[in-house]
N, C-alpha and C. Protein backbone atom coordinates (compact mmCIF):
# COMPACT_ATOMS: atom_id res chain seq x y z
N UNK A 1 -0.08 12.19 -0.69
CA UNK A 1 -0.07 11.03 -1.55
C UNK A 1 -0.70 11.40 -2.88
N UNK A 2 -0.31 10.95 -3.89
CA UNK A 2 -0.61 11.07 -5.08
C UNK A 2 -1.13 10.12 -5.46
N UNK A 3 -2.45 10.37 -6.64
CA UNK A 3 -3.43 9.25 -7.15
C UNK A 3 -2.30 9.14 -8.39
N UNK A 4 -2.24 7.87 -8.98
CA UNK A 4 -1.88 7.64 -10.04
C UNK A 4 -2.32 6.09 -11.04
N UNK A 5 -3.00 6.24 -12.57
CA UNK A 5 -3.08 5.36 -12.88
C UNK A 5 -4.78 5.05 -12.93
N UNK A 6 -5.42 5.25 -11.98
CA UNK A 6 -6.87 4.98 -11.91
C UNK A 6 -7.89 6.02 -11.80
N UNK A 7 -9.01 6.11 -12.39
CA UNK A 7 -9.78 7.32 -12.68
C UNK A 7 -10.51 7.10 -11.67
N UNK A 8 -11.59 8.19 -11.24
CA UNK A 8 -12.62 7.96 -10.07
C UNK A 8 -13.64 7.04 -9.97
N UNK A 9 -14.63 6.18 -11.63
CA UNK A 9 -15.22 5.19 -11.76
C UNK A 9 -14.30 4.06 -11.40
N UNK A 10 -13.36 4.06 -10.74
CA UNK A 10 -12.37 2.71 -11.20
C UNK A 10 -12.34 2.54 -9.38
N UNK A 11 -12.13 3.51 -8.87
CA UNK A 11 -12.13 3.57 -7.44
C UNK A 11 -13.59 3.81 -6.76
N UNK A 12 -14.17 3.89 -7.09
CA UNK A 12 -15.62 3.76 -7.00
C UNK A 12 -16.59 1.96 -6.89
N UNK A 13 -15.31 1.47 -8.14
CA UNK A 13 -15.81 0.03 -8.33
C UNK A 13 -14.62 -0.80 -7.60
N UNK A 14 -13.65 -0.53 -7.14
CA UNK A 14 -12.84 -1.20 -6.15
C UNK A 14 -13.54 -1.30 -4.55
N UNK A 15 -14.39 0.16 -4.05
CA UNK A 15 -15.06 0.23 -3.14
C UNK A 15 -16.08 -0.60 -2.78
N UNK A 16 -17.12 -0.82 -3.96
CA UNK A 16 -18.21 -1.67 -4.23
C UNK A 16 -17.71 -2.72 -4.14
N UNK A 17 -16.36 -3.17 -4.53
CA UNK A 17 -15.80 -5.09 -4.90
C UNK A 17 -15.69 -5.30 -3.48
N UNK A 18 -14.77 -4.37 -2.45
CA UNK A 18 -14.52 -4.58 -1.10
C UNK A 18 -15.53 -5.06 -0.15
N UNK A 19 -16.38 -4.13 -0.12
CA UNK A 19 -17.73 -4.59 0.20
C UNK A 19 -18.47 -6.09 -0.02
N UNK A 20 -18.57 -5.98 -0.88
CA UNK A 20 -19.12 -7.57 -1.83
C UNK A 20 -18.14 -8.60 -0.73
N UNK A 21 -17.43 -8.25 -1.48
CA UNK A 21 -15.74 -9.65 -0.65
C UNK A 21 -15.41 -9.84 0.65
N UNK A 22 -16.13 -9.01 1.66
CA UNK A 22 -16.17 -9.21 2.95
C UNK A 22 -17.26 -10.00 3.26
N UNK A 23 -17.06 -11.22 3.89
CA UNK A 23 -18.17 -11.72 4.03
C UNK A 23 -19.19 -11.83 5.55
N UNK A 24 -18.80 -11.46 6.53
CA UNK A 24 -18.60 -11.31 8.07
C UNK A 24 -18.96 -10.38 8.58
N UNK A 25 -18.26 -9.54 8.32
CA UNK A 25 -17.88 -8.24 8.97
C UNK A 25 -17.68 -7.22 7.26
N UNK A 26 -18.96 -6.81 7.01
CA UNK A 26 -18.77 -6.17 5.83
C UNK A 26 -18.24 -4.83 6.22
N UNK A 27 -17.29 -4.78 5.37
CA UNK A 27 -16.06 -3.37 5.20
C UNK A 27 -16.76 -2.68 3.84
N UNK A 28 -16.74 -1.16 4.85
CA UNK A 28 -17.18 -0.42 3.84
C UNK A 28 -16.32 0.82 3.89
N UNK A 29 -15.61 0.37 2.44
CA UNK A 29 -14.57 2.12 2.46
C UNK A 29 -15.09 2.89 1.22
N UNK A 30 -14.75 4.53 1.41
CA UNK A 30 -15.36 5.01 -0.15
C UNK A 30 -14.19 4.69 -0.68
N UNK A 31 -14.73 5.20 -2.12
CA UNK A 31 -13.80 5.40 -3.05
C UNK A 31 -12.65 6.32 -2.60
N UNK A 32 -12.85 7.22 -2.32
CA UNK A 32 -11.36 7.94 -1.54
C UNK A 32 -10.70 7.22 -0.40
N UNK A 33 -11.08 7.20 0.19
CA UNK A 33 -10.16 6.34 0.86
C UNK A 33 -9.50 4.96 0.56
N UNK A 34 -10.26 4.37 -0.50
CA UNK A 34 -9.41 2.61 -1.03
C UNK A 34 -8.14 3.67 -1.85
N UNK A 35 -8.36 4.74 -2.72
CA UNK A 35 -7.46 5.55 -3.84
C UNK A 35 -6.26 5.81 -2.42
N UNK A 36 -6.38 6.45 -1.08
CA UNK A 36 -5.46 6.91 -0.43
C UNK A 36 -4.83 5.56 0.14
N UNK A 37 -6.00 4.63 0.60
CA UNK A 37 -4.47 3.99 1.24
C UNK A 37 -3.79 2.82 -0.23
N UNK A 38 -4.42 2.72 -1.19
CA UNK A 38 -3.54 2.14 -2.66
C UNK A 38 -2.19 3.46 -2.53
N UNK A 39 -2.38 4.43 -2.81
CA UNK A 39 -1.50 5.35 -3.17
C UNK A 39 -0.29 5.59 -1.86
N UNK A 40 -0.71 5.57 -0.61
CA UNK A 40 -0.08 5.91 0.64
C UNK A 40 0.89 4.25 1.40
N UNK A 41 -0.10 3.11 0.71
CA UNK A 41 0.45 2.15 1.82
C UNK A 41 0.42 0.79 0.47
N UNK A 42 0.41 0.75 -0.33
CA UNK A 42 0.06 -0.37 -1.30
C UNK A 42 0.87 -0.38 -2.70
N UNK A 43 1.08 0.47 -2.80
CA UNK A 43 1.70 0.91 -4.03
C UNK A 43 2.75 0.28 -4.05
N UNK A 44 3.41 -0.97 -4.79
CA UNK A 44 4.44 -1.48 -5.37
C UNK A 44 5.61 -0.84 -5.82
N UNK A 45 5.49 0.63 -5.76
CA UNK A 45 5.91 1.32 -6.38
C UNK A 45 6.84 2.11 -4.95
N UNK A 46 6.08 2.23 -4.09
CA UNK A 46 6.54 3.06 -2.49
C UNK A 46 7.75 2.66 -2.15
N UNK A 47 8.85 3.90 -1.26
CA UNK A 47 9.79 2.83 -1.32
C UNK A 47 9.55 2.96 0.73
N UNK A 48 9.59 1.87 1.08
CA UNK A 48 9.10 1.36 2.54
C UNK A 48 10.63 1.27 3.25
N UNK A 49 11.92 1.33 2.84
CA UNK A 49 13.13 1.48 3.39
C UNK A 49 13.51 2.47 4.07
N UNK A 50 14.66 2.76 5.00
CA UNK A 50 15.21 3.74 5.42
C UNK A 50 15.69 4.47 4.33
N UNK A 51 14.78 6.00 5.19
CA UNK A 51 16.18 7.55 4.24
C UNK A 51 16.90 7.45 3.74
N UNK A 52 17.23 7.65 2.56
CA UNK A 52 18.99 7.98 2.46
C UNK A 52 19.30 9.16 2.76
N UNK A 53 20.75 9.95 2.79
CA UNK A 53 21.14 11.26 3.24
C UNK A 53 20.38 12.28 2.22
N UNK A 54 20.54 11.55 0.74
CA UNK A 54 20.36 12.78 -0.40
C UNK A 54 19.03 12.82 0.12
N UNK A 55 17.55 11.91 0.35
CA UNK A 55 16.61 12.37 0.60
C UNK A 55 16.44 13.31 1.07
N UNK A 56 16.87 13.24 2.76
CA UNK A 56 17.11 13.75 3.90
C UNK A 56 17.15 15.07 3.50
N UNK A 57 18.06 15.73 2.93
CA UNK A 57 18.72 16.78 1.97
C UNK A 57 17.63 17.32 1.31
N UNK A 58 16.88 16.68 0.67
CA UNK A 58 15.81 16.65 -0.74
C UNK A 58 14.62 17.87 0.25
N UNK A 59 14.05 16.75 1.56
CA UNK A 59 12.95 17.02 2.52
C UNK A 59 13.69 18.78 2.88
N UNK A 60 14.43 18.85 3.53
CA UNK A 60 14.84 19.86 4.21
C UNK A 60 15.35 21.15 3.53
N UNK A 61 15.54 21.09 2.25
CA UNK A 61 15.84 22.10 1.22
C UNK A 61 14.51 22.70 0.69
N UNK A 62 13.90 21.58 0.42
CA UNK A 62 12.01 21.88 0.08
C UNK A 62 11.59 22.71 1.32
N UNK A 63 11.44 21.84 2.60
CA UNK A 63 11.31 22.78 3.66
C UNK A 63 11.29 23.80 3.80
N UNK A 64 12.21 24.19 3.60
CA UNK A 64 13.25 25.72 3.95
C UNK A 64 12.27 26.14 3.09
N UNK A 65 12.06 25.66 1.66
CA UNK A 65 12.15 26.45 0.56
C UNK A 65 10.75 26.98 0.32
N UNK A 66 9.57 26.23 0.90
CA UNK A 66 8.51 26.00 0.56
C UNK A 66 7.63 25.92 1.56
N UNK A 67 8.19 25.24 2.76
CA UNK A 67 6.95 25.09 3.80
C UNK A 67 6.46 23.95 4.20
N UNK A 68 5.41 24.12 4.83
CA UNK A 68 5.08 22.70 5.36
C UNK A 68 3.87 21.95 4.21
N UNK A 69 4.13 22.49 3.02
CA UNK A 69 3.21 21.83 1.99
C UNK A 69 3.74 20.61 1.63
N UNK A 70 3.29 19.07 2.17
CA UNK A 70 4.35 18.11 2.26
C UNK A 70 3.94 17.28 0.98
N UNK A 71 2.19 18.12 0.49
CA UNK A 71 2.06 17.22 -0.61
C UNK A 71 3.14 17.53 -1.85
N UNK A 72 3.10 18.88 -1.83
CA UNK A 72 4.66 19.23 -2.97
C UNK A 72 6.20 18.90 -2.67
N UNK A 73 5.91 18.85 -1.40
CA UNK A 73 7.67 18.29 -1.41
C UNK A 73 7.48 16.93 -1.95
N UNK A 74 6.35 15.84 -1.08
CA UNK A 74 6.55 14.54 -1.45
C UNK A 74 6.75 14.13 -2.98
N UNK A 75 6.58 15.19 -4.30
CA UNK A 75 6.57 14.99 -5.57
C UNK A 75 7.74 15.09 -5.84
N UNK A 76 8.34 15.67 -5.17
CA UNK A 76 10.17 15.64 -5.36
C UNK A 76 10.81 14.37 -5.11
N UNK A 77 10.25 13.41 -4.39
CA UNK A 77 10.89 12.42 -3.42
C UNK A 77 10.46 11.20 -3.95
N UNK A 78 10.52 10.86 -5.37
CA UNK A 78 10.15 9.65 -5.97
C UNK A 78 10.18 8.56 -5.03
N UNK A 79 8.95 8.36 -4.99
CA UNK A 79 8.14 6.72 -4.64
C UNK A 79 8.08 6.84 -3.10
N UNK A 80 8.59 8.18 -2.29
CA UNK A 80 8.08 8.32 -1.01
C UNK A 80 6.79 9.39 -1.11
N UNK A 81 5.82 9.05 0.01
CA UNK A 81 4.60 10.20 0.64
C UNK A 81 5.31 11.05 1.72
């Protein structure tokens, strides 16, 4: 997953807000982890649909080509992790 858009003070102070805003059961995530799951599961931007073939194609050519480094393939594969 790729960070994009927010610097490390910015995810630092999303961590701190989470905290605050739980009122019960206080949730405490770091800053890396609120940045991974924004970037992995939140992102407006993700696309949450089925494969298409060209993907499919995209994954398995990288594969071959490169390995199991899935953070570089996933940069090929606009708006999928």
């Amino acid at each position: 997953c790729q960070s994009k858009g927010k610097d490390k003070n910015q995810w630092i102070e999303i961590s701190q807000e989470l905290y605050l805003r739980t009122k019960h059961n206080k949730i405490y995530r770091s800053p890396k982890q609120c940045r991974e799951h924004w970037t992995c599961y939140m992102d407006p931007d993700l696309k949450k649909g089925p494969w298409k073939g060209q993907e499919d194609l995209i994954l398995l050519k990288e594969f071959v080509k490169i390995g199991k480094r899935w953070s570089e393939i996933a940069k090929k594969l606009q708006g999928r992790t």
